[in-house]
N, C-alpha and C. Protein backbone atom coordinates (compact mmCIF):
# COMPACT_ATOMS: atom_id res chain seq x y z
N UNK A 1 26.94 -18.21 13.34
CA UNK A 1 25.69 -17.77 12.74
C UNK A 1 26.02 -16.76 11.65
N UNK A 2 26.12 -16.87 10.48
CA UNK A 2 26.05 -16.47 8.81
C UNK A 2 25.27 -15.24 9.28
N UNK A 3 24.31 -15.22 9.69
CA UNK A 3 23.27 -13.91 9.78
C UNK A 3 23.46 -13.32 10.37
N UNK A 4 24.52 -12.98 11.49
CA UNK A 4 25.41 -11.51 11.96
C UNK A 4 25.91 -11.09 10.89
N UNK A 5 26.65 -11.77 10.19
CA UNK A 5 27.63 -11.21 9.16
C UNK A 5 26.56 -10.28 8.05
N UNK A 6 25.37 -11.16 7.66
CA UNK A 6 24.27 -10.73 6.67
C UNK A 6 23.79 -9.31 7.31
N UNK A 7 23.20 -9.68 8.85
CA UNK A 7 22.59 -8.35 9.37
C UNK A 7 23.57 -7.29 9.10
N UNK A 8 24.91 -7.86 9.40
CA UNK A 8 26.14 -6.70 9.68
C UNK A 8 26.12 -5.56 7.97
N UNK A 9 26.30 -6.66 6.91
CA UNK A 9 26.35 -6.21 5.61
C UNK A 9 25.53 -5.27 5.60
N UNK A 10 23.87 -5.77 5.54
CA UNK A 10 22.87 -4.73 5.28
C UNK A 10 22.71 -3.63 5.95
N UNK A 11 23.70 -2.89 7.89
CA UNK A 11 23.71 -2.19 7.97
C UNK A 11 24.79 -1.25 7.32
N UNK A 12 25.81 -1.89 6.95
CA UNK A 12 26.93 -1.01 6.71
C UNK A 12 25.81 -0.49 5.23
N UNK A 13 24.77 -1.51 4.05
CA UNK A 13 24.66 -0.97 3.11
C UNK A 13 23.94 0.48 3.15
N UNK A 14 23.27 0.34 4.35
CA UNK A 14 21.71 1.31 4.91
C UNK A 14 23.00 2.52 5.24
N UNK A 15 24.05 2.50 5.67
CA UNK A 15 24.76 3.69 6.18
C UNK A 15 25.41 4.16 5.46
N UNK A 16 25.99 3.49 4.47
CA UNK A 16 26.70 4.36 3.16
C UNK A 16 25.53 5.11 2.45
N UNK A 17 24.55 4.45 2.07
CA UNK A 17 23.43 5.24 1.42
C UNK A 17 22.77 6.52 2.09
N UNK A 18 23.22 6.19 3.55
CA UNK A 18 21.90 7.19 4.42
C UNK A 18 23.65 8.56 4.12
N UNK A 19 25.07 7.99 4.36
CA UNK A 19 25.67 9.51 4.33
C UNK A 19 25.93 9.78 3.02
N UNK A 20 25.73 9.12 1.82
CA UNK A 20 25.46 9.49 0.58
C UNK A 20 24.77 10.39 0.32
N UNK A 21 23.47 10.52 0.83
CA UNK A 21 22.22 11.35 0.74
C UNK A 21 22.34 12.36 2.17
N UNK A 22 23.48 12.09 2.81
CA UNK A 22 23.40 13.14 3.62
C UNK A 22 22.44 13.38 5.00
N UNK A 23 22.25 12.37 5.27
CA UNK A 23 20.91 11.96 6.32
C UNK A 23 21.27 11.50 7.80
N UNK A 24 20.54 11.90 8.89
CA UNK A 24 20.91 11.93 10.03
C UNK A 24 20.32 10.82 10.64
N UNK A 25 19.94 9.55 10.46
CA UNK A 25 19.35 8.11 10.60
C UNK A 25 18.45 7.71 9.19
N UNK A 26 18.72 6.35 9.75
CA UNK A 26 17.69 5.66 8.98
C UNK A 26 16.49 5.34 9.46
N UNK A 27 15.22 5.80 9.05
CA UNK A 27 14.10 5.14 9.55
C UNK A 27 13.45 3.41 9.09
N UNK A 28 13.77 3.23 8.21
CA UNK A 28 13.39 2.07 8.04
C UNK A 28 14.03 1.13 6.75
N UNK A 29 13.77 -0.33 6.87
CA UNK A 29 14.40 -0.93 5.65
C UNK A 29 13.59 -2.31 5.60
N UNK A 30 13.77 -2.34 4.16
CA UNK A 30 12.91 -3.22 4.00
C UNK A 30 14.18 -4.76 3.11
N UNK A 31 13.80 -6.11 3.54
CA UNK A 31 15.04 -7.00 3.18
C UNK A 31 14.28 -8.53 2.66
N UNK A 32 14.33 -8.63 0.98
CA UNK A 32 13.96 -9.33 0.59
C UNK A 32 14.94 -10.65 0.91
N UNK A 33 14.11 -11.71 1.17
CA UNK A 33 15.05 -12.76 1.45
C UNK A 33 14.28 -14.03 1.06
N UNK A 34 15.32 -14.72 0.41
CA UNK A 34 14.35 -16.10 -0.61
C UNK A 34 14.63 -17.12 0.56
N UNK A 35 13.59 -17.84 0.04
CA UNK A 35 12.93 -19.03 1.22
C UNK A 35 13.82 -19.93 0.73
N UNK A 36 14.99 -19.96 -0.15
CA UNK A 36 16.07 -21.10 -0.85
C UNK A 36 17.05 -20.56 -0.80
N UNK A 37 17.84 -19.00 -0.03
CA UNK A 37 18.82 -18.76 -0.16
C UNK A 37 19.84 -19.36 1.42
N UNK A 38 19.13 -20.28 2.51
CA UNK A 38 19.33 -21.01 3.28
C UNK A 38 19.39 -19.59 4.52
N UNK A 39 19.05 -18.42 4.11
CA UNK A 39 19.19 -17.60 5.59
C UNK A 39 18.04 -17.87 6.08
N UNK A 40 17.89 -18.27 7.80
CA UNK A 40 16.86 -18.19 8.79
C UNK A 40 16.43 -16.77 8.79
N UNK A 41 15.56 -16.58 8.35
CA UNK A 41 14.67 -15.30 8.38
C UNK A 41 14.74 -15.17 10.19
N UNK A 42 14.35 -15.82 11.14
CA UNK A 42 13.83 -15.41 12.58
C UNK A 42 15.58 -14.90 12.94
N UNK A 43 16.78 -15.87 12.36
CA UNK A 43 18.28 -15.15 12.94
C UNK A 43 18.26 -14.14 12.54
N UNK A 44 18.23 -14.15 11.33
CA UNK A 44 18.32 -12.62 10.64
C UNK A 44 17.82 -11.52 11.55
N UNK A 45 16.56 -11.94 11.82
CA UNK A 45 15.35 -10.51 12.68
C UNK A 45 16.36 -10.53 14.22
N UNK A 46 16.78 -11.67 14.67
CA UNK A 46 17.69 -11.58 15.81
C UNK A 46 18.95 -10.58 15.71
N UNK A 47 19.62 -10.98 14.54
CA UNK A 47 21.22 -10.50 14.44
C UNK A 47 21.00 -8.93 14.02
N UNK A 48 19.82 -8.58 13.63
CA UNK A 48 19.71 -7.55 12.78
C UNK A 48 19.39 -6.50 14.11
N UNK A 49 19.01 -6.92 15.29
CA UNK A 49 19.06 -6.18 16.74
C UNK A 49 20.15 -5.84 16.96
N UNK A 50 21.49 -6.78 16.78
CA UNK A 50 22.58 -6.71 17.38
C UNK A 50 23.36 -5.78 16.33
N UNK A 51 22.99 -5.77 15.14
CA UNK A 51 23.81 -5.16 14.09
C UNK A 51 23.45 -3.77 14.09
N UNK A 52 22.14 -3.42 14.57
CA UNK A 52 22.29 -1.78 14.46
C UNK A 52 22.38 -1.24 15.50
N UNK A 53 23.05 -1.77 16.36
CA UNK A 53 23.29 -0.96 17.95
C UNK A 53 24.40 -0.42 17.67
N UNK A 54 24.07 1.30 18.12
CA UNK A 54 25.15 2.13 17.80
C UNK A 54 25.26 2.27 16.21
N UNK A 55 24.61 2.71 15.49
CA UNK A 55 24.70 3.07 14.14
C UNK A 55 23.38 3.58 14.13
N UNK A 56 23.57 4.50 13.00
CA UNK A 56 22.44 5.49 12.26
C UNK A 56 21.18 4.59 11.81
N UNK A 57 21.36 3.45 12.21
CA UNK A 57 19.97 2.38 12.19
C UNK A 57 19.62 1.96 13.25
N UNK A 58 19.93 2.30 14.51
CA UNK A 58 19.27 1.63 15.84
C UNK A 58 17.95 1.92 16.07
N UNK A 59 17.62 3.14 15.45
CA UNK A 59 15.88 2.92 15.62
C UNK A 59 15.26 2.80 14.53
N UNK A 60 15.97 1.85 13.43
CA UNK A 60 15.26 1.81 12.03
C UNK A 60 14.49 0.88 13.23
N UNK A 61 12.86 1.01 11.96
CA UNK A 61 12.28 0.13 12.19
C UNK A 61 12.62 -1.37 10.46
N UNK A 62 12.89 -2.32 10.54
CA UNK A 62 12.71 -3.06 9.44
C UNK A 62 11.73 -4.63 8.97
N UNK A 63 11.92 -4.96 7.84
CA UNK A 63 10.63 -5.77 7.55
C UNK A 63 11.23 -6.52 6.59
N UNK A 64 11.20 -8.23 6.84
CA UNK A 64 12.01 -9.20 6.37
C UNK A 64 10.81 -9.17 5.22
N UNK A 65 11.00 -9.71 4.24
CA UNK A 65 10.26 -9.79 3.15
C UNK A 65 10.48 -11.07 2.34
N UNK A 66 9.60 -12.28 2.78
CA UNK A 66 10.19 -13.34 2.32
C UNK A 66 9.48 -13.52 0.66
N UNK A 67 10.81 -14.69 0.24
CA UNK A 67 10.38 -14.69 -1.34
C UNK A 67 10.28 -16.00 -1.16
N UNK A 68 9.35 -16.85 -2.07
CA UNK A 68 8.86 -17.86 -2.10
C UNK A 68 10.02 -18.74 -2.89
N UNK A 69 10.12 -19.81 -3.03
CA UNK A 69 11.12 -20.71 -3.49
C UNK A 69 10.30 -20.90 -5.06
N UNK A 70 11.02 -20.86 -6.07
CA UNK A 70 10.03 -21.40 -7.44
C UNK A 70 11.09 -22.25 -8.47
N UNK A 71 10.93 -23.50 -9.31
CA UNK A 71 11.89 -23.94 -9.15
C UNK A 71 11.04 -25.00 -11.00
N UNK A 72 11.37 -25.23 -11.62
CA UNK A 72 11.67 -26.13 -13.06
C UNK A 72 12.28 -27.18 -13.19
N UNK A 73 11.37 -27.72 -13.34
CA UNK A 73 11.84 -29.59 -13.69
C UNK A 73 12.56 -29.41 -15.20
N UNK A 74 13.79 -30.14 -14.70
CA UNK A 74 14.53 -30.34 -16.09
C UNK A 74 14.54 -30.98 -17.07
N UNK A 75 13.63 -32.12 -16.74
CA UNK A 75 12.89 -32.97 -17.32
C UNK A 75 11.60 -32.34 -18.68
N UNK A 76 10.65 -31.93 -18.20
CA UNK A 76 9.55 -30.94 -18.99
C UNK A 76 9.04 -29.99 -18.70
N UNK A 77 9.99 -28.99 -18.35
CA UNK A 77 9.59 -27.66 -18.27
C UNK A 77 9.18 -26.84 -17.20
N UNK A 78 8.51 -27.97 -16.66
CA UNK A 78 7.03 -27.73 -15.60
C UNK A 78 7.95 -26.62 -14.59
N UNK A 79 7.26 -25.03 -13.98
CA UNK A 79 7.88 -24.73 -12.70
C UNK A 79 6.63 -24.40 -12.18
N UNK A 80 7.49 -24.46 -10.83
CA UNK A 80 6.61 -25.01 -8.92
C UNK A 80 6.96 -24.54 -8.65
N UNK A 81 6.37 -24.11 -7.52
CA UNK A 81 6.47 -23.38 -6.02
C UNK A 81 7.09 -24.94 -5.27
N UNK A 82 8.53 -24.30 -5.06
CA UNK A 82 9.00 -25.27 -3.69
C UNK A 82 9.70 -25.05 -2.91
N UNK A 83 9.79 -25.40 -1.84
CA UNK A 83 10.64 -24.86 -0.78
C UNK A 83 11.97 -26.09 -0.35
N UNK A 84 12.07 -26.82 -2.06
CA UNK A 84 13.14 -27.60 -1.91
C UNK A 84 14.11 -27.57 -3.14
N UNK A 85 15.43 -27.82 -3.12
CA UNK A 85 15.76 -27.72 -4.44
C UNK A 85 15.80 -29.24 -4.98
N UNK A 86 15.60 -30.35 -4.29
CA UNK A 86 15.04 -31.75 -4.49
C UNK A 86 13.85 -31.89 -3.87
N UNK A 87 12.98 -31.11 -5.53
CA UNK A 87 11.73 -31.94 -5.35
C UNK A 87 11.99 -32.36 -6.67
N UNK A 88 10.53 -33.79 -6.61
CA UNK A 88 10.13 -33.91 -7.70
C UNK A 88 8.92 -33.10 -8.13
N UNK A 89 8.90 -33.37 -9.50
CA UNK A 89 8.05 -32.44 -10.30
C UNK A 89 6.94 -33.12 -10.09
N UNK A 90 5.65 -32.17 -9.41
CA UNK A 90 4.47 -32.50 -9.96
C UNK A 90 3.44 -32.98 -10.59
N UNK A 91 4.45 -32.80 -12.06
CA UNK A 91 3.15 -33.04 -13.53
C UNK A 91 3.91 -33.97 -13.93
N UNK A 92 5.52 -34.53 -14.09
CA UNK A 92 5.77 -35.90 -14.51
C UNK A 92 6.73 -36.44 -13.29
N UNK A 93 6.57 -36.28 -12.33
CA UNK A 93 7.51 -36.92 -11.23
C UNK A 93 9.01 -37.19 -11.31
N UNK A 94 9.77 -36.24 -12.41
CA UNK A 94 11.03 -36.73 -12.03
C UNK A 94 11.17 -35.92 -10.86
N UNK A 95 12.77 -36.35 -10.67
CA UNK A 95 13.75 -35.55 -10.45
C UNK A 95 14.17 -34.79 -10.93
N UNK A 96 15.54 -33.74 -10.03
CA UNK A 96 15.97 -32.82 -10.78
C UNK A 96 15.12 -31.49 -11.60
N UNK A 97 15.90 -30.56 -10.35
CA UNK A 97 15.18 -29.23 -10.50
C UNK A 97 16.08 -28.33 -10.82
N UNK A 98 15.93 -27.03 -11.74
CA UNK A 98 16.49 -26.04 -11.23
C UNK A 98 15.65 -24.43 -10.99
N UNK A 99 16.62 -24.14 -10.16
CA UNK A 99 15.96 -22.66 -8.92
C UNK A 99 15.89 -21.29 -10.06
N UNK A 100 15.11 -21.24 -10.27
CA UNK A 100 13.76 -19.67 -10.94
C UNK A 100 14.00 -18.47 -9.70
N UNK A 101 13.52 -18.86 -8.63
CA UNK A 101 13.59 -18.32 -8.04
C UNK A 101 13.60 -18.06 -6.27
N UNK A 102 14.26 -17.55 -5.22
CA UNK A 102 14.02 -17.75 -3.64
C UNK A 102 15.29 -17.95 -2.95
N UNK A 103 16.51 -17.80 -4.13
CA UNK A 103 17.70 -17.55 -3.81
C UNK A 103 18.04 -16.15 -3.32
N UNK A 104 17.41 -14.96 -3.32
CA UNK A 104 17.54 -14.07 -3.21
C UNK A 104 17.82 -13.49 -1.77
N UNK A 105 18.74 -12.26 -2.27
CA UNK A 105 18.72 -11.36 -0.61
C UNK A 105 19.18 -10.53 -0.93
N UNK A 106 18.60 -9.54 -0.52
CA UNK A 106 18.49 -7.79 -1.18
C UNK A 106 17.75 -7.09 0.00
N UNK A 107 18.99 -5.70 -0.11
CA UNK A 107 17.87 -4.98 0.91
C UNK A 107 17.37 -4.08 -0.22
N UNK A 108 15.65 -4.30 -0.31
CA UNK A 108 15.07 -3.78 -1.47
C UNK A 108 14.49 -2.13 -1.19
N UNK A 109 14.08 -1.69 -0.09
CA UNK A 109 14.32 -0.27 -0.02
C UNK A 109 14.83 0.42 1.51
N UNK A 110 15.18 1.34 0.95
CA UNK A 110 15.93 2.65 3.02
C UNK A 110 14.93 3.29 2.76
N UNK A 111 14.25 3.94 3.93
CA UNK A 111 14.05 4.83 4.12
C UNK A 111 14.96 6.00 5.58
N UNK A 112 15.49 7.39 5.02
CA UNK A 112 16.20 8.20 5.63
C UNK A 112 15.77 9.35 5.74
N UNK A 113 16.12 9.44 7.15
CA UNK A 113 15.58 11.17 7.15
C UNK A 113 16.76 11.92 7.46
């Protein structure tokens, strides 16, 4: 499961930042994650239990933040909301897309006290 390793990343990122700033936990984090970058959002919320046990994040509270898939026919222009990277387009039915956006994964803010 990819999403220990992911949960694992985003705590080590939350703990360099929290002793950067000098801070005695993290209270919370917030983790943008695209609906096309293939992470299971529900593993993630799983692994992300296991990843802050015993670290300055075990009582973060955090909040998956999904990003929608958005995506341009290469054909004419056209971009969609999709949650595939083979769809066809909408407005002239080809094939062949490329990804705008939902690839993403970012932890987009800490909060530390």
């Amino acid at each position: 499961m990819h999403e220990l390793s992911i949960a694992m990343s985003i705590v080590d990122l939350a703990e360099e930042y929290a002793a950067k700033e000098e801070a005695q936990r993290v209270l919370e984090m917030e983790i943008e994650v695209g609906e096309l970058s293939g992470v299971v959002t529900e593993a993630l919320d799983f692994a992300m239990e296991e990843a802050v046990a015993g670290t300055l994040c075990e009582k973060a509270r955090w909040k998956i933040i999904p990003i929608p898939g958005e995506v341009r026919c290469r054909a004419c222009g056209h971009v969609f909301p999709s949650d595939s990277l083979f769809s066809d387009c909408p407005r002239c039915g080809q094939a062949g897309v490329e990804l705008v956006r939902g690839n993403e994964m970012r932890l987009r803010s800490i909060l530390v006290e």
